[in-house]
PDB file of N, CA and C in Angstrom:
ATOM      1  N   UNK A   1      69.129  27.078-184.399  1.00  0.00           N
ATOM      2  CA  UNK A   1      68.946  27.367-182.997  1.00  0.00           C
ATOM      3  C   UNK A   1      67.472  27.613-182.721  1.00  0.00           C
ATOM      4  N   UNK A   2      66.647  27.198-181.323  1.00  0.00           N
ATOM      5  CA  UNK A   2      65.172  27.544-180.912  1.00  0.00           C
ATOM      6  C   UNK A   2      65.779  28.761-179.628  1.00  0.00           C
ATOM      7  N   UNK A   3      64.455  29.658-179.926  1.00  0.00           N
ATOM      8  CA  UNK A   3      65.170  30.697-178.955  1.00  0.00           C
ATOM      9  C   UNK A   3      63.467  30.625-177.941  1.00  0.00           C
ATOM     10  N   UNK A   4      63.370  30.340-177.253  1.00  0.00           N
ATOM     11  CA  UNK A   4      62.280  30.581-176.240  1.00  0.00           C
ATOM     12  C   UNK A   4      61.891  31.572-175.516  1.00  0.00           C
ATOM     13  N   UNK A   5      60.797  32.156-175.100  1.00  0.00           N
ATOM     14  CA  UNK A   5      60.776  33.388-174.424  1.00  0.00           C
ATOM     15  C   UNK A   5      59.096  32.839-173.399  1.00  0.00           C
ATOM     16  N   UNK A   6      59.950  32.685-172.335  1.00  0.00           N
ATOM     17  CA  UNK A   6      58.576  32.142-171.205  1.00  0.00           C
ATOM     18  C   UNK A   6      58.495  33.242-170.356  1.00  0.00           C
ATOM     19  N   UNK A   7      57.355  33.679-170.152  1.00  0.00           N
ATOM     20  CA  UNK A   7      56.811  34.655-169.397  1.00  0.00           C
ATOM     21  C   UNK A   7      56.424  34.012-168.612  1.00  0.00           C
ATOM     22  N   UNK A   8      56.134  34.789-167.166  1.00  0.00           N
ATOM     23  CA  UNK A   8      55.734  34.120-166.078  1.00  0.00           C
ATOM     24  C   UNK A   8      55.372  35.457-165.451  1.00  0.00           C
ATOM     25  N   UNK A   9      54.288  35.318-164.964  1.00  0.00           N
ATOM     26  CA  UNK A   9      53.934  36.738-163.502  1.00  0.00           C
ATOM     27  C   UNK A   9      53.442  35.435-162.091  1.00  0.00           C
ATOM     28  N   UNK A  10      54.366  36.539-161.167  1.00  0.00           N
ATOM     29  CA  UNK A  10      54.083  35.688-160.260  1.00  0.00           C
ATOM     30  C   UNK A  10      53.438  36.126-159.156  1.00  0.00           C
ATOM     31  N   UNK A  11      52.815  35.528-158.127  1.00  0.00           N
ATOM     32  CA  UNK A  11      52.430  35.956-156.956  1.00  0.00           C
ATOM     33  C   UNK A  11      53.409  36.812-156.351  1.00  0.00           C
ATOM     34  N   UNK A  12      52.738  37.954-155.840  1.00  0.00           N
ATOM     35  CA  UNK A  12      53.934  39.114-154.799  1.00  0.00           C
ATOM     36  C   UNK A  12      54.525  38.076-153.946  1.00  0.00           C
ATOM     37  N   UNK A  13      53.123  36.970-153.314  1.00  0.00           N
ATOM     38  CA  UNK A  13      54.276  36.442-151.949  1.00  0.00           C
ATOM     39  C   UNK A  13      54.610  35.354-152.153  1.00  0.00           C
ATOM     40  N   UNK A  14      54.842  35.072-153.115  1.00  0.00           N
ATOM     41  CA  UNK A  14      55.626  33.606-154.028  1.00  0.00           C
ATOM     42  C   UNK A  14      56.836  34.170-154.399  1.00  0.00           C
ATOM     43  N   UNK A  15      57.302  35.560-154.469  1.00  0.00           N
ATOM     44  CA  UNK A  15      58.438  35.264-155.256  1.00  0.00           C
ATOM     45  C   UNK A  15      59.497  34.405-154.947  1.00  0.00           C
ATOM     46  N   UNK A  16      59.774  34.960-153.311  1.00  0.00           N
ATOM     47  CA  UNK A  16      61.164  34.140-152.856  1.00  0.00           C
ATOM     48  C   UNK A  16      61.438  32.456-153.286  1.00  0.00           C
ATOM     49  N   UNK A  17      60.058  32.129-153.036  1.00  0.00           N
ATOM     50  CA  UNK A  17      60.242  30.323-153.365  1.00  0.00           C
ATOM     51  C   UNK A  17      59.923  29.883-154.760  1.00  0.00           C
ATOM     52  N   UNK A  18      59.678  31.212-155.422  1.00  0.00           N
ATOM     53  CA  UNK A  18      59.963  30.691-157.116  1.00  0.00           C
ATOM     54  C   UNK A  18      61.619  30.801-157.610  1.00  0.00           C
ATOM     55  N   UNK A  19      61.401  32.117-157.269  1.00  0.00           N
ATOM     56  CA  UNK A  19      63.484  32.258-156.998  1.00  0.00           C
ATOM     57  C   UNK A  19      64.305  30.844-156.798  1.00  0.00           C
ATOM     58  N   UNK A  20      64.427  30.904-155.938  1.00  0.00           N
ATOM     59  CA  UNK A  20      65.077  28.934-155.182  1.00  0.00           C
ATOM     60  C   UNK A  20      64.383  28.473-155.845  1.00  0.00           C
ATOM     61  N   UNK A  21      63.597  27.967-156.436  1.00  0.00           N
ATOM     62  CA  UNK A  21      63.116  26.776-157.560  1.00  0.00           C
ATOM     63  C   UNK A  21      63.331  27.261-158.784  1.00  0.00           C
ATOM     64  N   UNK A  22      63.470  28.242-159.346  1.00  0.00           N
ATOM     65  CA  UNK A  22      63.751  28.477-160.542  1.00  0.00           C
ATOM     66  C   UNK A  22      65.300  28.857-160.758  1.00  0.00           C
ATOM     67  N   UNK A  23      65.872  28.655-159.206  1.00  0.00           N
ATOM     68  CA  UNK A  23      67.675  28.632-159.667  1.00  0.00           C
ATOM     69  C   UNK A  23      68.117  27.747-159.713  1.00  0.00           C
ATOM     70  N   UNK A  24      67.587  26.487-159.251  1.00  0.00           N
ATOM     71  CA  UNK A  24      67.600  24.771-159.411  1.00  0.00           C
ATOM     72  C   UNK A  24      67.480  24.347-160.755  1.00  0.00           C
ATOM     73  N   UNK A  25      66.265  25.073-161.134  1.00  0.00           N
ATOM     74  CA  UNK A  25      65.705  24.625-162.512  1.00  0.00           C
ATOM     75  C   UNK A  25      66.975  25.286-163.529  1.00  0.00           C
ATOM     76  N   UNK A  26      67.614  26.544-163.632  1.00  0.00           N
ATOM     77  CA  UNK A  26      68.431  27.256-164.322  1.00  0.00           C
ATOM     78  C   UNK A  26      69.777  26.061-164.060  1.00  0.00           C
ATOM     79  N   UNK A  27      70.251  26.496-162.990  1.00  0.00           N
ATOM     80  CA  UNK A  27      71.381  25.347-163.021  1.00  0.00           C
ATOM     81  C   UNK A  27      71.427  23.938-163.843  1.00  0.00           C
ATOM     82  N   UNK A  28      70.400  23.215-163.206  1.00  0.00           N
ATOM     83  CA  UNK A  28      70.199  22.173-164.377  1.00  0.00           C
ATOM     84  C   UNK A  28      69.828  21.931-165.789  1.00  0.00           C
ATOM     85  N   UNK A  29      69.570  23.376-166.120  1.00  0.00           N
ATOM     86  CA  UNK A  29      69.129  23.514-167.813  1.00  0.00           C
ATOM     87  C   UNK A  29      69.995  23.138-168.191  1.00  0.00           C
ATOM     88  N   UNK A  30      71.423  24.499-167.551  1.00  0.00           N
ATOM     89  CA  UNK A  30      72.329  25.268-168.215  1.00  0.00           C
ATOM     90  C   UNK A  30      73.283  23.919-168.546  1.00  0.00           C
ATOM     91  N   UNK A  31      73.095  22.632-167.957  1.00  0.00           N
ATOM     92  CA  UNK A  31      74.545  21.569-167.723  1.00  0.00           C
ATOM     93  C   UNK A  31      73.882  21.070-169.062  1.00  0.00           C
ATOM     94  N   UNK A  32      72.634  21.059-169.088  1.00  0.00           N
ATOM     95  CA  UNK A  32      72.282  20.175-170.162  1.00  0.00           C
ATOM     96  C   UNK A  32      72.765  20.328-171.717  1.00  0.00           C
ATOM     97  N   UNK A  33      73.274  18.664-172.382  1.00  0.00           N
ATOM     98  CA  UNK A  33      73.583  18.753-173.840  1.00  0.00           C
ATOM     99  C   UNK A  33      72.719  19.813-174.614  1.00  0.00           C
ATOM    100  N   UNK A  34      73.060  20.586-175.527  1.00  0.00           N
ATOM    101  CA  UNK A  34      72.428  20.943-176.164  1.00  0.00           C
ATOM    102  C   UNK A  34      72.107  22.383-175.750  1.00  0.00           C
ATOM    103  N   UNK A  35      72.098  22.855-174.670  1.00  0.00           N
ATOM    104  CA  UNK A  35      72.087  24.589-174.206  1.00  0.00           C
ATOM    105  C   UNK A  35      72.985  25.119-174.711  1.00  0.00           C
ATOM    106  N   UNK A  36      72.517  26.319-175.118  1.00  0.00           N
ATOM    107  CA  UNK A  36      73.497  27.661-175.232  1.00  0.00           C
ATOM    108  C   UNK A  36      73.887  28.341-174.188  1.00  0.00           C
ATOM    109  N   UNK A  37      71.972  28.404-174.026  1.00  0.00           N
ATOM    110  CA  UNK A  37      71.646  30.006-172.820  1.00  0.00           C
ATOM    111  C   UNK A  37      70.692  29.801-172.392  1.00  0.00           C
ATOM    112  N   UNK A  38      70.312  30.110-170.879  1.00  0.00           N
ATOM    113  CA  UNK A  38      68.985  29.833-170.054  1.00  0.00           C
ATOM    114  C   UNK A  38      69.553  30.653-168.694  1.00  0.00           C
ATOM    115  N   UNK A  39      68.964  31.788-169.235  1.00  0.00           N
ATOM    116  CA  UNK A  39      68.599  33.062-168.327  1.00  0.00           C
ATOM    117  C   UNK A  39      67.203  33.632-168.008  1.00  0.00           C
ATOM    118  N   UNK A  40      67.543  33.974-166.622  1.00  0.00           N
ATOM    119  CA  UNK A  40      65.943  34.879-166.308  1.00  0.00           C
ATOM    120  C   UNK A  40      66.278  36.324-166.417  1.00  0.00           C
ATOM    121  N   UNK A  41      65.199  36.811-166.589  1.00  0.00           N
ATOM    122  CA  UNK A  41      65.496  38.591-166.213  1.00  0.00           C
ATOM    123  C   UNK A  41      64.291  39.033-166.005  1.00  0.00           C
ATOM    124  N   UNK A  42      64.206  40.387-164.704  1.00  0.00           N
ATOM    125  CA  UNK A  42      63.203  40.415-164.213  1.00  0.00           C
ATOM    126  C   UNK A  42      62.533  41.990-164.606  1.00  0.00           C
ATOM    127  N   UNK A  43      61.413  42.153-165.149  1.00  0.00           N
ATOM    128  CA  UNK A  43      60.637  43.069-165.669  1.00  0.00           C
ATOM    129  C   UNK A  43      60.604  43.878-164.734  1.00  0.00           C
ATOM    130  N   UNK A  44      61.663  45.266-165.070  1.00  0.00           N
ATOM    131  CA  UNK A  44      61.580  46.555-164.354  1.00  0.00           C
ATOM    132  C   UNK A  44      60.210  47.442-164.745  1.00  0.00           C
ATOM    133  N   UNK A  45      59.334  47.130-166.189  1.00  0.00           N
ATOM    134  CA  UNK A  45      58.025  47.971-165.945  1.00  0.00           C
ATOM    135  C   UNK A  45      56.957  46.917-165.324  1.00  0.00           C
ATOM    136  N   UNK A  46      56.813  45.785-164.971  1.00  0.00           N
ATOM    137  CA  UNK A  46      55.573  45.353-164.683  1.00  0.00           C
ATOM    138  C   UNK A  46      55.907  44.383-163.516  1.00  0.00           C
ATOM    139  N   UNK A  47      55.595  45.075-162.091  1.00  0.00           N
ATOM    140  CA  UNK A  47      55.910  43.917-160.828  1.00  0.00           C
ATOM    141  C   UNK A  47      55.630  42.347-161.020  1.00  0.00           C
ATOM    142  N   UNK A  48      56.242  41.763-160.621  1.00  0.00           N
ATOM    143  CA  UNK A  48      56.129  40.321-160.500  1.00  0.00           C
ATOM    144  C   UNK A  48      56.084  39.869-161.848  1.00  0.00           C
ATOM    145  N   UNK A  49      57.396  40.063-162.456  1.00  0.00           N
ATOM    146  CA  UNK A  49      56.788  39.427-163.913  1.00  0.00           C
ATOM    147  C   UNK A  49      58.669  39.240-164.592  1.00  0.00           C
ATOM    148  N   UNK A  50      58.471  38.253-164.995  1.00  0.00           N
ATOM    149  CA  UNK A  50      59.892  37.389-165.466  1.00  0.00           C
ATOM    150  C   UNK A  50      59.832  37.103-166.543  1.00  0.00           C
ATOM    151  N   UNK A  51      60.891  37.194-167.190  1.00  0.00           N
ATOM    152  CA  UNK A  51      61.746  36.465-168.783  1.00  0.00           C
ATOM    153  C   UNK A  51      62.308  35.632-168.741  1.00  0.00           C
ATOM    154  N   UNK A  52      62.160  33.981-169.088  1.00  0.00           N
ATOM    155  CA  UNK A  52      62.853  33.236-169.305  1.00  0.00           C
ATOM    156  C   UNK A  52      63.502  33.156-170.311  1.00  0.00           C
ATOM    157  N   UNK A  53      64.847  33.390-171.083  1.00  0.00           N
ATOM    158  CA  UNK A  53      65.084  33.312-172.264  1.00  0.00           C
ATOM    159  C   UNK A  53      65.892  32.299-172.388  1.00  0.00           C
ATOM    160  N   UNK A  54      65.780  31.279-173.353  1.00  0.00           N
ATOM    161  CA  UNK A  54      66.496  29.781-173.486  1.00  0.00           C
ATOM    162  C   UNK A  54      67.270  29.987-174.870  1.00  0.00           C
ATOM    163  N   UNK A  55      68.227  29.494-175.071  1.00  0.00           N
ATOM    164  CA  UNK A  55      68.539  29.300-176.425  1.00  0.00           C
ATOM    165  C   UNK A  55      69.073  27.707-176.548  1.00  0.00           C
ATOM    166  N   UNK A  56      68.608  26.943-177.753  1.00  0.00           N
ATOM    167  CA  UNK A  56      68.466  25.593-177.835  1.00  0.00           C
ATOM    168  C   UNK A  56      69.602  25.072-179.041  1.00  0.00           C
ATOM    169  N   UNK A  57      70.783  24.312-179.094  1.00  0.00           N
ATOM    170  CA  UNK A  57      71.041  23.553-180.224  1.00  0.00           C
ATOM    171  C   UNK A  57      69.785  23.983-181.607  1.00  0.00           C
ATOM    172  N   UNK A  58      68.687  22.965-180.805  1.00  0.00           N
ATOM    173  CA  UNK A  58      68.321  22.269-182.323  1.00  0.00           C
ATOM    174  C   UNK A  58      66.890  21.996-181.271  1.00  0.00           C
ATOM    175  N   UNK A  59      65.928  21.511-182.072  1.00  0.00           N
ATOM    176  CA  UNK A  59      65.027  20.900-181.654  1.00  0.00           C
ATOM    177  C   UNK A  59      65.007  19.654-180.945  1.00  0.00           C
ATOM    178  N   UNK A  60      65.467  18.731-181.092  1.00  0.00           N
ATOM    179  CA  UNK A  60      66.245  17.456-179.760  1.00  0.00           C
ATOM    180  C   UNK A  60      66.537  18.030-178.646  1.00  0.00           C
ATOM    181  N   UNK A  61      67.132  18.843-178.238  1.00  0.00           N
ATOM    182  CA  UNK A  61      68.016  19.367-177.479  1.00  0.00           C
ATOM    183  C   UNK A  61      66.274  20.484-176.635  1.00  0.00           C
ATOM    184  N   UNK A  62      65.841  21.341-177.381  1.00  0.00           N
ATOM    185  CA  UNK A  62      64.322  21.466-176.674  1.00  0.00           C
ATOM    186  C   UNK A  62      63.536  20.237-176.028  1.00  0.00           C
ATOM    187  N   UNK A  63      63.417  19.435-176.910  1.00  0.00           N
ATOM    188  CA  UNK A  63      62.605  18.104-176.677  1.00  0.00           C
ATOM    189  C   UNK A  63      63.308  17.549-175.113  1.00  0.00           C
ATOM    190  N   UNK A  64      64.326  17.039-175.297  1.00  0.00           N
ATOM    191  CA  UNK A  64      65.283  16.593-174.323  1.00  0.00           C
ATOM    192  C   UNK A  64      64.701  16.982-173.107  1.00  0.00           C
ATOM    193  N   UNK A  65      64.706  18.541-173.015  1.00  0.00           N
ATOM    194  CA  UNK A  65      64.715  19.563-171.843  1.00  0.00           C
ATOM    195  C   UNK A  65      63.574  19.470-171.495  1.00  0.00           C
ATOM    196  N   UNK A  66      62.435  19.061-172.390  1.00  0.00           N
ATOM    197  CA  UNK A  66      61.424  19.572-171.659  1.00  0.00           C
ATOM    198  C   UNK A  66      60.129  18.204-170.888  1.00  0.00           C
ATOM    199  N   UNK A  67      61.238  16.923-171.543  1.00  0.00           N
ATOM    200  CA  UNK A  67      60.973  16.106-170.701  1.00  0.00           C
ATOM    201  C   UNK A  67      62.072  15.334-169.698  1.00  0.00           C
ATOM    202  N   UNK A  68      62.686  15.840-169.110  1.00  0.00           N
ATOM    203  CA  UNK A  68      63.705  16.034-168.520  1.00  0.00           C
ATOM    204  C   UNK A  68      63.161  15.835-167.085  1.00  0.00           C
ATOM    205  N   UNK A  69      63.842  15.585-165.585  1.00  0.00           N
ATOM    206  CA  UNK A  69      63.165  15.600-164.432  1.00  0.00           C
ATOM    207  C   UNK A  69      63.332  16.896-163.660  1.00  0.00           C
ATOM    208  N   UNK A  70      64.337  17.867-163.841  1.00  0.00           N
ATOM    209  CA  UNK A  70      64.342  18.956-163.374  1.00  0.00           C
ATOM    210  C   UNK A  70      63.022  19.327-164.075  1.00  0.00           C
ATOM    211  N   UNK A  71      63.152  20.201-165.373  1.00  0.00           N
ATOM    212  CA  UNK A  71      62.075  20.645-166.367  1.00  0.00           C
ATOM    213  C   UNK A  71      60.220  19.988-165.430  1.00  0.00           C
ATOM    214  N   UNK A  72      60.268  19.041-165.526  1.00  0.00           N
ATOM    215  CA  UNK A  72      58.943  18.509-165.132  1.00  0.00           C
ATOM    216  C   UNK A  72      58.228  18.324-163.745  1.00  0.00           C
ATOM    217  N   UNK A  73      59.958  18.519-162.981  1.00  0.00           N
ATOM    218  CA  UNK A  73      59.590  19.123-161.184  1.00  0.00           C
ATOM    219  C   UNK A  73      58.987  20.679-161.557  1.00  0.00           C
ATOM    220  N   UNK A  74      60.004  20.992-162.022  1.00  0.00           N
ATOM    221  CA  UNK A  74      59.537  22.088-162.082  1.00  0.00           C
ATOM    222  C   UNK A  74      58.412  23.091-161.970  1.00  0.00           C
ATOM    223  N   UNK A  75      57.388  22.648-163.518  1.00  0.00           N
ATOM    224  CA  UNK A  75      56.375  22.400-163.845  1.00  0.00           C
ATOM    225  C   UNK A  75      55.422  22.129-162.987  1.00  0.00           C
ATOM    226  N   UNK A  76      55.695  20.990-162.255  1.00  0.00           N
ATOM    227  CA  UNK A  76      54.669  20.552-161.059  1.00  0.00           C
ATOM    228  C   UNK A  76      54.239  21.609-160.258  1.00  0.00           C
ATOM    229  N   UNK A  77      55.576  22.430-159.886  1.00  0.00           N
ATOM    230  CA  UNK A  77      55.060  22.849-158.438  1.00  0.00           C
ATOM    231  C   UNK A  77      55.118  24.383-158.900  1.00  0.00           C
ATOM    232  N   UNK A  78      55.156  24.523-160.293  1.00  0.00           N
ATOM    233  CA  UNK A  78      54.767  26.137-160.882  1.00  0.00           C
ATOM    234  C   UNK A  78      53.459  26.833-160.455  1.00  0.00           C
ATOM    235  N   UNK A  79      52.407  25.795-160.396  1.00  0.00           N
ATOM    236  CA  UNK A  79      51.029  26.167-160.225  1.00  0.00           C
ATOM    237  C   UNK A  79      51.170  26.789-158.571  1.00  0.00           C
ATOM    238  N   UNK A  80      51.762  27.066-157.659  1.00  0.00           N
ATOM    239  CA  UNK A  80      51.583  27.173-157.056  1.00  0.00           C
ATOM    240  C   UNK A  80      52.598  28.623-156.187  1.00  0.00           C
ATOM    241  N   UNK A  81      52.921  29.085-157.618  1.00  0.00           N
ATOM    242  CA  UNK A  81      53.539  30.826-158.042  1.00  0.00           C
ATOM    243  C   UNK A  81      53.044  31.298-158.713  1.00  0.00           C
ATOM    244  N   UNK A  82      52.356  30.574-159.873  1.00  0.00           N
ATOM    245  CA  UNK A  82      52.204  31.495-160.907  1.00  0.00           C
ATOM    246  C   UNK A  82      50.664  32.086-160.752  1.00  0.00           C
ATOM    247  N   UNK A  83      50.970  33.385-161.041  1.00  0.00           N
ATOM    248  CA  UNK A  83      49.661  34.408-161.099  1.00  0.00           C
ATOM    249  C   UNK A  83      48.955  34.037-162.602  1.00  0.00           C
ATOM    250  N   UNK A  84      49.506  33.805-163.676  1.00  0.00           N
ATOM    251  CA  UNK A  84      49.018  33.828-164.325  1.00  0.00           C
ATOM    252  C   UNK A  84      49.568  32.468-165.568  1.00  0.00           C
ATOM    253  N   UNK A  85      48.421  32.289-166.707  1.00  0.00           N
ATOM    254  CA  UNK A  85      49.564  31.179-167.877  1.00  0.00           C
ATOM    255  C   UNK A  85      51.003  31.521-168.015  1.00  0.00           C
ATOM    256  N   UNK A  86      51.552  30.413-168.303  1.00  0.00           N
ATOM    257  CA  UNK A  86      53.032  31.240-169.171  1.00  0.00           C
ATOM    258  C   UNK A  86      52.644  31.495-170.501  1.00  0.00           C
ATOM    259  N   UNK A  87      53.144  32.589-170.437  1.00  0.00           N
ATOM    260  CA  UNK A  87      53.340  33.102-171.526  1.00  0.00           C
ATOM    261  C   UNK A  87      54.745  32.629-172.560  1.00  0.00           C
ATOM    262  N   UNK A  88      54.521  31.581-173.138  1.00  0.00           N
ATOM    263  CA  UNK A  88      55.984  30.988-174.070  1.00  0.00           C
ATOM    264  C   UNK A  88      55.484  31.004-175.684  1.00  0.00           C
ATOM    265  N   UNK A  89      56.550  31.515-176.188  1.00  0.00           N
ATOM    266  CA  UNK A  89      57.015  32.244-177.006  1.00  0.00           C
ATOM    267  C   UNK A  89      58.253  31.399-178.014  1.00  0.00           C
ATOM    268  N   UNK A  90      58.650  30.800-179.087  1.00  0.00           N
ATOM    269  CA  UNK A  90      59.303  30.506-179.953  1.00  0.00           C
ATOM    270  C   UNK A  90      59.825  30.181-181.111  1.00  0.00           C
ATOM    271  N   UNK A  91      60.721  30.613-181.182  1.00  0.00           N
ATOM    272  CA  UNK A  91      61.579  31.397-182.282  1.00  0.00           C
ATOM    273  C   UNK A  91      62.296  30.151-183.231  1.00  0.00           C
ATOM    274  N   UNK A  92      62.802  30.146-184.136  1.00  0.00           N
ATOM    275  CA  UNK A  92      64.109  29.383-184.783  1.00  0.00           C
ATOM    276  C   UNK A  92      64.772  30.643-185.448  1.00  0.00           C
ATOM    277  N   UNK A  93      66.037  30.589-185.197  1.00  0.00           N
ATOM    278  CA  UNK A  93      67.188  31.524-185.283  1.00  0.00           C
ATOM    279  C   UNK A  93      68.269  30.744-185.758  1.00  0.00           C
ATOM    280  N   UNK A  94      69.239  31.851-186.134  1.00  0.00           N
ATOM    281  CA  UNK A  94      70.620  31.655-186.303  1.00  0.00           C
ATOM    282  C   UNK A  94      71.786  32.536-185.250  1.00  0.00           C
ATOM    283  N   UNK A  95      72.445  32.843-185.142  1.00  0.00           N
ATOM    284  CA  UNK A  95      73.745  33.630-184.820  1.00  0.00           C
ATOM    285  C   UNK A  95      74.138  34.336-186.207  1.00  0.00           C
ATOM    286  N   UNK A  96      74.073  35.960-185.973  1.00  0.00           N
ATOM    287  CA  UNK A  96      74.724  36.356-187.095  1.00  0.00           C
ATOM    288  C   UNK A  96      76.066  37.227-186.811  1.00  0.00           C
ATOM    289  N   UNK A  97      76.992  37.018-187.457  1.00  0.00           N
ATOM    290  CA  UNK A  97      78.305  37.114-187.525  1.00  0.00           C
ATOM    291  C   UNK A  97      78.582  38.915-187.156  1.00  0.00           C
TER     292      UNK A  97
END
């Protein structure tokens, strides 16, 4: 399994229209072959600031996603929320029993 961890801080007055674009983007992860898990969660100590956490099959199944047309809309029109780089982060894991 790839476990991802994308940080994102966003503009105070961007959030709403990162929201609606990043529940587009979630929906269409989540259908995709090869997902586990592709959740956000939103940082109660530091305003404007998000967890993307993905969990992947396998490496194909990352690859897949991240040239994908949701994934790369996405992307496009990020620059224009984000306060700062993403911050991404990843792992290879297992599930333990």
């Amino acid at each position: 399994m790839i476990i991802i961890h994308a940080g994102m801080t966003i503009h105070p007055e961007k959030e709403i229209v990162f929201l609606e674009e990043i529940k587009a983007l979630m929906k269409a992860s989540q259908a995709e072959e090869g997902n586990v898990s592709y959740k956000l969660f939103k940082d109660t100590a530091k305003e404007n600031t998000f967890l993307m956490v993905e969990v992947w099959k396998d490496d194909a199944a990352v690859q897949s996603h991240n040239a994908s047309t949701h994934f790369q809309a996405f992307v496009a029109k990020a620059k224009e929320f984000l306060a700062a780089p993403l911050d991404v982060v990843a792992f290879q894991g297992q599930q333990l029993s």
